[in-house]
C-alpha atoms as a PDB file:
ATOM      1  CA  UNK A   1       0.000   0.000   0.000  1.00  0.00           C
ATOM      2  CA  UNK A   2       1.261   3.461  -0.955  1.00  0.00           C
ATOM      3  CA  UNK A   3       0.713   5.823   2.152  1.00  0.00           C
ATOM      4  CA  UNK A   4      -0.432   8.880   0.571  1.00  0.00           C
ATOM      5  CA  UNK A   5       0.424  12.373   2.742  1.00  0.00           C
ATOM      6  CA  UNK A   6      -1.318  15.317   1.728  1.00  0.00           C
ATOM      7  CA  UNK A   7      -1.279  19.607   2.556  1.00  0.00           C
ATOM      8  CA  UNK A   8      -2.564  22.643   1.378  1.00  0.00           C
ATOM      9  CA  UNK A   9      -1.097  26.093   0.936  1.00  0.00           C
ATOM     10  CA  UNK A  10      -2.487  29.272   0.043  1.00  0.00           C
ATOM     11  CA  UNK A  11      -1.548  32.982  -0.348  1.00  0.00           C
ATOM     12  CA  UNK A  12       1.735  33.900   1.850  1.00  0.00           C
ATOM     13  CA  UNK A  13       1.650  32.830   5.263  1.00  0.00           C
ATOM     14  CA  UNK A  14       3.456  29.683   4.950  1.00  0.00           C
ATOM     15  CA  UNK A  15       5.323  28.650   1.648  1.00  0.00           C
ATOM     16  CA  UNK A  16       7.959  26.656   0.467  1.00  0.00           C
ATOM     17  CA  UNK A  17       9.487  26.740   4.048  1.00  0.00           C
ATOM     18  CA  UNK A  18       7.145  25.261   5.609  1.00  0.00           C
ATOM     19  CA  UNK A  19       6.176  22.647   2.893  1.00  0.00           C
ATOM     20  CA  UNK A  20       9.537  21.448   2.660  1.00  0.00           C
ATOM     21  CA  UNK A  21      10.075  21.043   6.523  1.00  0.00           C
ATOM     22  CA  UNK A  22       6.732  19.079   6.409  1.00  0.00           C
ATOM     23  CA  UNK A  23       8.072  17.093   3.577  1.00  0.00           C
ATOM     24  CA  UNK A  24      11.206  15.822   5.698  1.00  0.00           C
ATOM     25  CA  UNK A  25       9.596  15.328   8.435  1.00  0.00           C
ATOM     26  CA  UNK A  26       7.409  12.884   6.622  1.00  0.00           C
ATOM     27  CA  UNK A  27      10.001  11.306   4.950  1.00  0.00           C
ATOM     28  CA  UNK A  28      12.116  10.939   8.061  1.00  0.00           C
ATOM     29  CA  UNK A  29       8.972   8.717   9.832  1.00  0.00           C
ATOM     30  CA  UNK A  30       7.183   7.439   7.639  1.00  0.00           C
ATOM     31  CA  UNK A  31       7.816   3.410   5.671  1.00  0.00           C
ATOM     32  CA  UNK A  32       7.870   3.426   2.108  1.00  0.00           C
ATOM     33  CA  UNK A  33       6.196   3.948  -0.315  1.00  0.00           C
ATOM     34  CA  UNK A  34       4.706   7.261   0.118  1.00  0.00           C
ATOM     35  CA  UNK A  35       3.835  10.073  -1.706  1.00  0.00           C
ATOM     36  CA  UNK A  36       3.600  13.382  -0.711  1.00  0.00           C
ATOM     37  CA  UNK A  37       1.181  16.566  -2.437  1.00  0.00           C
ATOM     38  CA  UNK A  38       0.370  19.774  -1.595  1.00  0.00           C
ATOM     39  CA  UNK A  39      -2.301  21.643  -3.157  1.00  0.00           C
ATOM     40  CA  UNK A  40      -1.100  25.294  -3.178  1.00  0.00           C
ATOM     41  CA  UNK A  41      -1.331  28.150  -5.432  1.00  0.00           C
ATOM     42  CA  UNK A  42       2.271  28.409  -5.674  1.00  0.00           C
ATOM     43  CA  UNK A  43       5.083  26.249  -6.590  1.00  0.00           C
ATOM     44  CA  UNK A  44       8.024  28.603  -6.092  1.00  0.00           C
ATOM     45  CA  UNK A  45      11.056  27.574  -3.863  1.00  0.00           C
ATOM     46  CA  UNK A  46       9.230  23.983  -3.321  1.00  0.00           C
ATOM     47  CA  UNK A  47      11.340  20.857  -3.303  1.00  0.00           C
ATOM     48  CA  UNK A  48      11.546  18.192  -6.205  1.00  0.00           C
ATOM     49  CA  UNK A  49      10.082  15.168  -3.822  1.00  0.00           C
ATOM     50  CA  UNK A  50       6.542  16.729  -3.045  1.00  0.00           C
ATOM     51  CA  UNK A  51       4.301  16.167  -6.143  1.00  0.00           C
ATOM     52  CA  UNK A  52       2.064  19.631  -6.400  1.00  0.00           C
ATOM     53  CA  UNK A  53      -1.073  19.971  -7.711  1.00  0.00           C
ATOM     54  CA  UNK A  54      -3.395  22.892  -8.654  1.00  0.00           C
ATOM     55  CA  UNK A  55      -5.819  24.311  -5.114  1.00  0.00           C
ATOM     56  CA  UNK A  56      -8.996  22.124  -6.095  1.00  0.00           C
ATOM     57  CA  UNK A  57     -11.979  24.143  -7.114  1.00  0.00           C
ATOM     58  CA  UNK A  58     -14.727  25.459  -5.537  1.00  0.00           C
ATOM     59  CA  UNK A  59     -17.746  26.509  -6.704  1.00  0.00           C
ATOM     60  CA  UNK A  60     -18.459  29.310  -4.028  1.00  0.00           C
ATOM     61  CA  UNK A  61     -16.245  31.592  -2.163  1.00  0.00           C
ATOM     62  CA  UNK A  62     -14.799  30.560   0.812  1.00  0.00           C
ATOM     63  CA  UNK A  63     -16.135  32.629   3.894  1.00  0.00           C
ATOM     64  CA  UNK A  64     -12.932  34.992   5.809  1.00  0.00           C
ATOM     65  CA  UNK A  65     -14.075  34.422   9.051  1.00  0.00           C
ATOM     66  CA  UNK A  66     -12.158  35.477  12.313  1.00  0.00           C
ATOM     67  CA  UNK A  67     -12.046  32.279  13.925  1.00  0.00           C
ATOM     68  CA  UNK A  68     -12.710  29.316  11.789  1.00  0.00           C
ATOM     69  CA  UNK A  69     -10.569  28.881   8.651  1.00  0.00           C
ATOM     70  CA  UNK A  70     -12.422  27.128   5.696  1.00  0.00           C
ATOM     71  CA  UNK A  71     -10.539  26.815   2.448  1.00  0.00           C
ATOM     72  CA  UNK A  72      -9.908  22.951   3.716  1.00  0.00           C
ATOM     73  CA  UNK A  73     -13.312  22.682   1.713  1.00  0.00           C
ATOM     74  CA  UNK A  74     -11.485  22.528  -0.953  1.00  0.00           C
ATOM     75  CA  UNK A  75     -10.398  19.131  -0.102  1.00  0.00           C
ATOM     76  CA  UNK A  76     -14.110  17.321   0.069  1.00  0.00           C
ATOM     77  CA  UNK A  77     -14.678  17.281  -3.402  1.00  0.00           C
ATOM     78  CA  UNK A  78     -15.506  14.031  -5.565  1.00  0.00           C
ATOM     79  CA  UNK A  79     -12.098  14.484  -6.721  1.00  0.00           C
ATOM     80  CA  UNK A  80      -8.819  15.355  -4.924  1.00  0.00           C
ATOM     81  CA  UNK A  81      -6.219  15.890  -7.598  1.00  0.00           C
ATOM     82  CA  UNK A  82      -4.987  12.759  -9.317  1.00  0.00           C
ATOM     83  CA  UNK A  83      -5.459  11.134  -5.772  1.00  0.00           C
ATOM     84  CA  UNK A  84      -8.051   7.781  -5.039  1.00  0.00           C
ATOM     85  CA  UNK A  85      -8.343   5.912  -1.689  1.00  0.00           C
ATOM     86  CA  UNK A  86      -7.446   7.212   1.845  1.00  0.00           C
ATOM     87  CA  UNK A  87      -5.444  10.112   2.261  1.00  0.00           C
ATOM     88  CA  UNK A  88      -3.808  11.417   5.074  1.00  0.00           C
ATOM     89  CA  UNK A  89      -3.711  15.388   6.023  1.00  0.00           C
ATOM     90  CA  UNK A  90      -1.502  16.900   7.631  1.00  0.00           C
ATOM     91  CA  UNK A  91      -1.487  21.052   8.341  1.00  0.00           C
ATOM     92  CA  UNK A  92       1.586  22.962   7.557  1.00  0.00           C
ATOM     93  CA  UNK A  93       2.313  24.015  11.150  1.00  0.00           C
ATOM     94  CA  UNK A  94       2.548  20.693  12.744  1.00  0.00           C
ATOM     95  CA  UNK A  95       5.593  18.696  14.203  1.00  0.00           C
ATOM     96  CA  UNK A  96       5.856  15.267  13.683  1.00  0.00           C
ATOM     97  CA  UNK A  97       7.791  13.263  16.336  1.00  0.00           C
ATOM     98  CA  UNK A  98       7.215   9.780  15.540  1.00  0.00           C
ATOM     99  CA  UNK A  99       6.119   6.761  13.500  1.00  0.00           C
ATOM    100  CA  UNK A 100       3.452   7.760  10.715  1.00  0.00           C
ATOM    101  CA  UNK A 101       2.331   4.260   9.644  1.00  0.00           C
ATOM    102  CA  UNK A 102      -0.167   3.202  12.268  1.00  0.00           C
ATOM    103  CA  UNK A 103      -2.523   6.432  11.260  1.00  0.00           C
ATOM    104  CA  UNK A 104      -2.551   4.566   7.930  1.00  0.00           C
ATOM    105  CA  UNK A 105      -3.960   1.519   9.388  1.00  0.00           C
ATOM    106  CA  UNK A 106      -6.111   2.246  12.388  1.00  0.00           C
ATOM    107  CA  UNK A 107      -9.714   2.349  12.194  1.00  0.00           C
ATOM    108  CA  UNK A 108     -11.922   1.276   9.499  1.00  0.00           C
ATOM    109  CA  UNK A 109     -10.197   1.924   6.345  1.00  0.00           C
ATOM    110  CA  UNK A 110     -13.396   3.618   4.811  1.00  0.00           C
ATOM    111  CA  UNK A 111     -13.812   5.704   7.810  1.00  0.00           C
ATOM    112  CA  UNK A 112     -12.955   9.575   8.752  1.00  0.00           C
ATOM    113  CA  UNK A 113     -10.250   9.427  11.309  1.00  0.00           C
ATOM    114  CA  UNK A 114      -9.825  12.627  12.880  1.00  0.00           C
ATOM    115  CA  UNK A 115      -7.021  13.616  15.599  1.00  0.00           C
ATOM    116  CA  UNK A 116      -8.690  14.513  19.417  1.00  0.00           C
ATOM    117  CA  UNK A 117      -9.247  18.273  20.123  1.00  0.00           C
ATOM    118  CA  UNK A 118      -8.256  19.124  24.383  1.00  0.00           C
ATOM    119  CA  UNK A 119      -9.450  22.670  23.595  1.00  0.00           C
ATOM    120  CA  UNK A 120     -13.498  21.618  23.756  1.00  0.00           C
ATOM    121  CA  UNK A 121     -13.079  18.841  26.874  1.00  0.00           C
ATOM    122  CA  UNK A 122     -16.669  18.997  27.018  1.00  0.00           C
ATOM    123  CA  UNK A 123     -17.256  18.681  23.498  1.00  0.00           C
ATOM    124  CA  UNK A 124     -16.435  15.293  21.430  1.00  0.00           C
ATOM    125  CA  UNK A 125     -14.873  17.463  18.962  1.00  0.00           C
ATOM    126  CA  UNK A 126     -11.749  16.389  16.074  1.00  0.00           C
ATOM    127  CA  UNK A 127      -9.227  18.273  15.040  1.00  0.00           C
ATOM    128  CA  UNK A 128      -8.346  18.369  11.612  1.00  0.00           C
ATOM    129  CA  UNK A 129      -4.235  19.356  11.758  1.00  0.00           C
ATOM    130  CA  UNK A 130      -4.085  15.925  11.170  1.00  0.00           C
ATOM    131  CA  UNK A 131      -7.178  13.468  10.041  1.00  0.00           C
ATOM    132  CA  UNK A 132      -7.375  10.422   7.422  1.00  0.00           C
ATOM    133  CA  UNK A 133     -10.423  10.042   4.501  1.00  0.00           C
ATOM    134  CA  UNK A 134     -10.870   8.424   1.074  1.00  0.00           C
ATOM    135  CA  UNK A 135     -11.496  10.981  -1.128  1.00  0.00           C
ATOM    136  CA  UNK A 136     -14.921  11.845  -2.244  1.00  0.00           C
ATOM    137  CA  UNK A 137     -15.956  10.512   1.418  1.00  0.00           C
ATOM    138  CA  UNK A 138     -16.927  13.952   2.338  1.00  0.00           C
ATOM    139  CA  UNK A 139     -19.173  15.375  -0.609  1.00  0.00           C
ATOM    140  CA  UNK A 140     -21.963  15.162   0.926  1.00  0.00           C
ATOM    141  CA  UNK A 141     -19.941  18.232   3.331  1.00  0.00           C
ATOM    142  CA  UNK A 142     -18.996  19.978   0.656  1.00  0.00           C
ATOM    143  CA  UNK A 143     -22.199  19.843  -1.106  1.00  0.00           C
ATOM    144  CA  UNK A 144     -23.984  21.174   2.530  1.00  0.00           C
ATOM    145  CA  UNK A 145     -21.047  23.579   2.587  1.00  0.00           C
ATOM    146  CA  UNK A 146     -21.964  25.063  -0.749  1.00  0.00           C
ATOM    147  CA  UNK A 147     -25.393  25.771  -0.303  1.00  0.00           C
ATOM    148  CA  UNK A 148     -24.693  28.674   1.914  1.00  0.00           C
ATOM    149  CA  UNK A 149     -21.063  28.878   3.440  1.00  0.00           C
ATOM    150  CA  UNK A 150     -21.778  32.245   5.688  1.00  0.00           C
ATOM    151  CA  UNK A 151     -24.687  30.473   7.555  1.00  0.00           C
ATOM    152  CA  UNK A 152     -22.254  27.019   7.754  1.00  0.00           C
ATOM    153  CA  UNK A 153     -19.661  28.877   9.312  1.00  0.00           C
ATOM    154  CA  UNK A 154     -21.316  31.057  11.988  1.00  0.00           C
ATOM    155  CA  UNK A 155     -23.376  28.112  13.070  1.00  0.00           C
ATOM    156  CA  UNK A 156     -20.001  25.589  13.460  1.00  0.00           C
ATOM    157  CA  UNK A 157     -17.547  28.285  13.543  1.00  0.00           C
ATOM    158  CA  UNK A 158     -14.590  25.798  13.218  1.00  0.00           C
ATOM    159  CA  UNK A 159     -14.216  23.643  10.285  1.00  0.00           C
ATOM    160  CA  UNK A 160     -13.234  20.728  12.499  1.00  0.00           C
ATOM    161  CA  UNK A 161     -16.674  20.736  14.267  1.00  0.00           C
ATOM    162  CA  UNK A 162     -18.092  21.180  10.540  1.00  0.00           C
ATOM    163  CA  UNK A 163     -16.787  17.937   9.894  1.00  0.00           C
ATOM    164  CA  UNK A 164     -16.878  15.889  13.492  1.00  0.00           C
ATOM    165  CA  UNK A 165     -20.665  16.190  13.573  1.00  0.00           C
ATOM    166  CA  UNK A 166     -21.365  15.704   9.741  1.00  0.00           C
ATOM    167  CA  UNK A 167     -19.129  13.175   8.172  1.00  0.00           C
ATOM    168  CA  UNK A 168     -20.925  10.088   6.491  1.00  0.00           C
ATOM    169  CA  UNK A 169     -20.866   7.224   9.059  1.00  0.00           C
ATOM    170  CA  UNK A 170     -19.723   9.462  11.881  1.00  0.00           C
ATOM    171  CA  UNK A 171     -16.033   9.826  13.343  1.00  0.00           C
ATOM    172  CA  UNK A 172     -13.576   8.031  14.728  1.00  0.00           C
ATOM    173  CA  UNK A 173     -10.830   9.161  16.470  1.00  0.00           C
ATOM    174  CA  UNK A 174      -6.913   8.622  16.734  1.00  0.00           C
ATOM    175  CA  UNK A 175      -5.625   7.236  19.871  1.00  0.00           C
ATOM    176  CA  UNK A 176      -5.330   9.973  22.371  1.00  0.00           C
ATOM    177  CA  UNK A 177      -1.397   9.901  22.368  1.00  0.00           C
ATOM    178  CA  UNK A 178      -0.492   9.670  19.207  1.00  0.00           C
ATOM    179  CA  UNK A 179      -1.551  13.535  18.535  1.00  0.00           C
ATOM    180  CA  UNK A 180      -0.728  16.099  20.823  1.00  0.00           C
ATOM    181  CA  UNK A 181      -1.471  20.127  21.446  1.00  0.00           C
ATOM    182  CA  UNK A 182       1.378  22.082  21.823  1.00  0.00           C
ATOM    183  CA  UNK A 183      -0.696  24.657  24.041  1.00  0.00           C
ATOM    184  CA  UNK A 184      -2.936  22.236  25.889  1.00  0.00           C
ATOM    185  CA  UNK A 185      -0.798  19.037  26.514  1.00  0.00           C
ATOM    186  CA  UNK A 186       3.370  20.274  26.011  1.00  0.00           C
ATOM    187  CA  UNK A 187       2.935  23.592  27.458  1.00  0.00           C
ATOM    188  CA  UNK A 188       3.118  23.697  31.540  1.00  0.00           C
ATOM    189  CA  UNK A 189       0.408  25.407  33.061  1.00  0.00           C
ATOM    190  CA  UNK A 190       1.130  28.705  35.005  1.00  0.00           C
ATOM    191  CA  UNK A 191       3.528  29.107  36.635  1.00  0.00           C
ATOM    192  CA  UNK A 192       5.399  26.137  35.775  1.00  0.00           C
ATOM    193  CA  UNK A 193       5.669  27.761  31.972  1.00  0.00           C
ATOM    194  CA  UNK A 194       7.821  30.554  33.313  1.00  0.00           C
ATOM    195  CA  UNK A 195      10.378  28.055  34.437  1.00  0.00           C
ATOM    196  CA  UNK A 196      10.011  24.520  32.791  1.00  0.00           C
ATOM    197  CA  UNK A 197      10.691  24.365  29.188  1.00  0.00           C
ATOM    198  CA  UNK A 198       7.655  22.067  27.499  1.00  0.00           C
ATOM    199  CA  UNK A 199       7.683  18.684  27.655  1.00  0.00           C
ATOM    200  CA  UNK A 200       7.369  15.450  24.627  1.00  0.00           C
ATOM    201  CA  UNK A 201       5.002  13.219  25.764  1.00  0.00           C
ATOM    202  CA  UNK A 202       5.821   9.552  25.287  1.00  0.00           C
ATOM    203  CA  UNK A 203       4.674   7.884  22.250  1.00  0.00           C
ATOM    204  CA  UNK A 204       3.474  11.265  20.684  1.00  0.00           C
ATOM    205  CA  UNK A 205       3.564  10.791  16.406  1.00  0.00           C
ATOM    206  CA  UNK A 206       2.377  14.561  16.056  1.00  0.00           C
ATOM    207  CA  UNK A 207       2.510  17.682  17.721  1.00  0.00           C
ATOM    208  CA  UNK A 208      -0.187  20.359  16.662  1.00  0.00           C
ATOM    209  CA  UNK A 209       0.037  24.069  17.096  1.00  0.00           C
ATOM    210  CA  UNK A 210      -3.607  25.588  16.111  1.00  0.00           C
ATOM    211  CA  UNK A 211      -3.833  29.203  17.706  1.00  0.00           C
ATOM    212  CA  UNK A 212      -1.326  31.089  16.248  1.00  0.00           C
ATOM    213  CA  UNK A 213       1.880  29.730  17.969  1.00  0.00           C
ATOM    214  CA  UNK A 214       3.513  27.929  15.328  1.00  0.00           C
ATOM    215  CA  UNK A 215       6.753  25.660  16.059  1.00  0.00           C
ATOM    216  CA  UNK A 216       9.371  28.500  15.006  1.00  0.00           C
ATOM    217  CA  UNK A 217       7.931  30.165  18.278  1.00  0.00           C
ATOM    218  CA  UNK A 218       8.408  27.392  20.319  1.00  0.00           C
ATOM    219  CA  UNK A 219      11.851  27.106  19.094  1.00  0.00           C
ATOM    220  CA  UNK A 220      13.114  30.870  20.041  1.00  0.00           C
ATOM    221  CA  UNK A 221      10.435  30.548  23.302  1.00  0.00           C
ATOM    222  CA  UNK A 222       8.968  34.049  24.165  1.00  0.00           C
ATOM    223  CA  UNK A 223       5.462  33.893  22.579  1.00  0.00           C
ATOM    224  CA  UNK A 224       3.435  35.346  19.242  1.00  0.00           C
ATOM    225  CA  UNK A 225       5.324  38.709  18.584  1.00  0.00           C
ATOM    226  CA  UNK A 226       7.772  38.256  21.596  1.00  0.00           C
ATOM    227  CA  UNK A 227       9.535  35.276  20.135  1.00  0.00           C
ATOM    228  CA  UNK A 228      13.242  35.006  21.678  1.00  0.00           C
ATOM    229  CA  UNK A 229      12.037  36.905  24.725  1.00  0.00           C
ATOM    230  CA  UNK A 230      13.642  35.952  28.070  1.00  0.00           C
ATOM    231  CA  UNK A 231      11.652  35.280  31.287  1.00  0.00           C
ATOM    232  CA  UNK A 232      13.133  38.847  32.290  1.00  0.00           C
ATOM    233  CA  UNK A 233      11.947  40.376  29.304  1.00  0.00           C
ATOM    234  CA  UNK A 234       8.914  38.728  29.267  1.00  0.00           C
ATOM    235  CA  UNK A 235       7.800  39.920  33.089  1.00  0.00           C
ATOM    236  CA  UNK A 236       9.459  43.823  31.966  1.00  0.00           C
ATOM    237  CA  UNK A 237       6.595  43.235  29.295  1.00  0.00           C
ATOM    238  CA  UNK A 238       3.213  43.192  31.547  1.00  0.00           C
ATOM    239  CA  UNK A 239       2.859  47.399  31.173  1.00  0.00           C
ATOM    240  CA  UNK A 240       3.098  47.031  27.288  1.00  0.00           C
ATOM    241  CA  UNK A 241       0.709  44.218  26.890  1.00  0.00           C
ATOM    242  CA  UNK A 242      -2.287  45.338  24.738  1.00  0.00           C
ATOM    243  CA  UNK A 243      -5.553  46.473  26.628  1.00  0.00           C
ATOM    244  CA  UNK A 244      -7.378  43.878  25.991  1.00  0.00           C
ATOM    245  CA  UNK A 245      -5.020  41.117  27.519  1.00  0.00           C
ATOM    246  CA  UNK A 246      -5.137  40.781  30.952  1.00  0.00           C
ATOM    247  CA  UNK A 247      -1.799  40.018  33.369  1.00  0.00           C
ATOM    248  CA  UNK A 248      -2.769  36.314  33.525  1.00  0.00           C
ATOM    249  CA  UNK A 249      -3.471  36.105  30.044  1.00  0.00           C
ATOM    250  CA  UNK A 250      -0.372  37.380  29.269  1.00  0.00           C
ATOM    251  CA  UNK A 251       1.762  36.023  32.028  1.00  0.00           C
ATOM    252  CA  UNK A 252       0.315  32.247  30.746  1.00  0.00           C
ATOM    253  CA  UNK A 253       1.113  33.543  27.043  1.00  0.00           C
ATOM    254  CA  UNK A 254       4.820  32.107  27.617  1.00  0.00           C
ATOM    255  CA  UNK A 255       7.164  29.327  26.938  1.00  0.00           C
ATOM    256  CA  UNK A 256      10.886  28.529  27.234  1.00  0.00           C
ATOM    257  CA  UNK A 257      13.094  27.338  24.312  1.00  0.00           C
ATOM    258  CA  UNK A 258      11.896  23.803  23.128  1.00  0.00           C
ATOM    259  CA  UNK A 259      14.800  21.804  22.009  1.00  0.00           C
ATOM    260  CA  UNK A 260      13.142  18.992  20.702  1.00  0.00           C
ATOM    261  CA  UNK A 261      10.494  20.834  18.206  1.00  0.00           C
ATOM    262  CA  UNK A 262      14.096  22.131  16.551  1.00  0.00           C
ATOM    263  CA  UNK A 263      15.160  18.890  16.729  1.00  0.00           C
ATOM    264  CA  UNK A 264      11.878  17.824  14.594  1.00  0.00           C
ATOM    265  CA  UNK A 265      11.326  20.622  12.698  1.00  0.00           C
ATOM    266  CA  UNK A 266      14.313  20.814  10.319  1.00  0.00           C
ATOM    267  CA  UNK A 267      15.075  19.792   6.543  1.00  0.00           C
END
């Protein structure tokens, strides 16, 4: 069986830099054969090992919405590029840490395999940084999606919820330690942040980074536009946070160096 990884990229926020780091990555944990496409709408400064393909179309505009983020809609189509059978997606921003090949293999091979969300612990909600369908599973999404996307997207606001509570045949989802959340399950809570640099947990394949802090932040430490800041900076900050973040918002807002998303995230 060819284990087929898949991305998409649009406009500038990512690019070749982070394709390419998601590329070896993949390549480094992963058993052959694999491929490896990325839908973008720009080829430029990509490497010669990922196979790219045109964004697919779309027969409505996708909604700019200030929390969810829908062009992934793009990906429920009958057809997914020159791509049949299951296909596993993986977001941009991501780390991976360990063995790919068992998201290949568990569940039911014609099912929707989506990674756990900790954000909604109330909530049986997936995450969709990294989930596993045969293409054309989710039409019938796409298809509700199209009818009106403004009314799909302020009643699920997230695309992931979109897609837990209306895939054909319901969800299932991975193991809760093979995919982790950088924020919710690496970071140490407050205080502990300010001190204890976060922390791998055993048997983790993936580490996700939804929200803005992306792994080059985790890297320098500091936090979203205070990346490299020391603890000493970081505490000098609390008078120039923005009015609308409070001092234990922003005194949580912080982690120390992580050497082992560098280690991961690399060509």
């Amino acid at each position: 069986m060819v284990k087929q990884v898949i991305c998409i990229n649009w406009g500038t926020k990512y690019g070749p830099r982070f394709i390419n780091r998601l590329y070896a990555m993949v390549a480094r944990n992963i058993t052959p054969p694999f491929t490896f496409t990325c839908f973008t709408d720009n080829t430029a400064g990509i490497r010669p090992e990922v196979l790219t393909e045109p964004l697919p179309e779309i027969p409505v505009e996708i909604p700019k919405t200030k929390k969810g983020i829908w062009p992934k809609a793009r990906l429920w189509g009958p057809k997914l590029g020159s791509l049949s059978g299951n296909v596993l997606f993986l977001d941009l921003d991501l780390v991976i840490t360990g063995s790919l090949d068992d998201l290949f293999t568990y569940g039911d091979p014609d099912g929707v395999v989506l990674s756990r969300n900790p954000a909604k612990p109330f909530e049986r909600l997936g995450q969709t940084s990294c989930f596993r369908f045969p293409v054309g599973k989710l039409l019938p999404l796409q298809e509700k999606f199209c009818e009106n996307p403004a009314a799909i997207a302020a009643e699920y606001v997230f695309e992931q919820r979109f897609v837990t509570r209306n895939a054909p045949g319901g969800i299932t989802l991975f193991p809760r330690g093979w995919v982790r959340h950088f924020r919710y399950q690496c970071l140490p809570t407050f205080p502990l942040n300010l001190f204890i640099a976060p922390r791998l947990p055993r048997d983790t394949r993936v580490v996700i980074f939804p929200g803005g802090v992306h792994p080059e932040v985790a890297i320098r430490g500091g936090w979203v536009g205070r990346e490299g800041w020391s603890l000493a900076e970081h505490l000098r900050g609390i008078d120039a946070r923005t009015p609308k973040e409070s001092i234990w918002r922003y005194l949580r807002h912080y982690t120390r160096p992580s050497a082992w998303v560098a280690e991961a995230w690399r060509e």
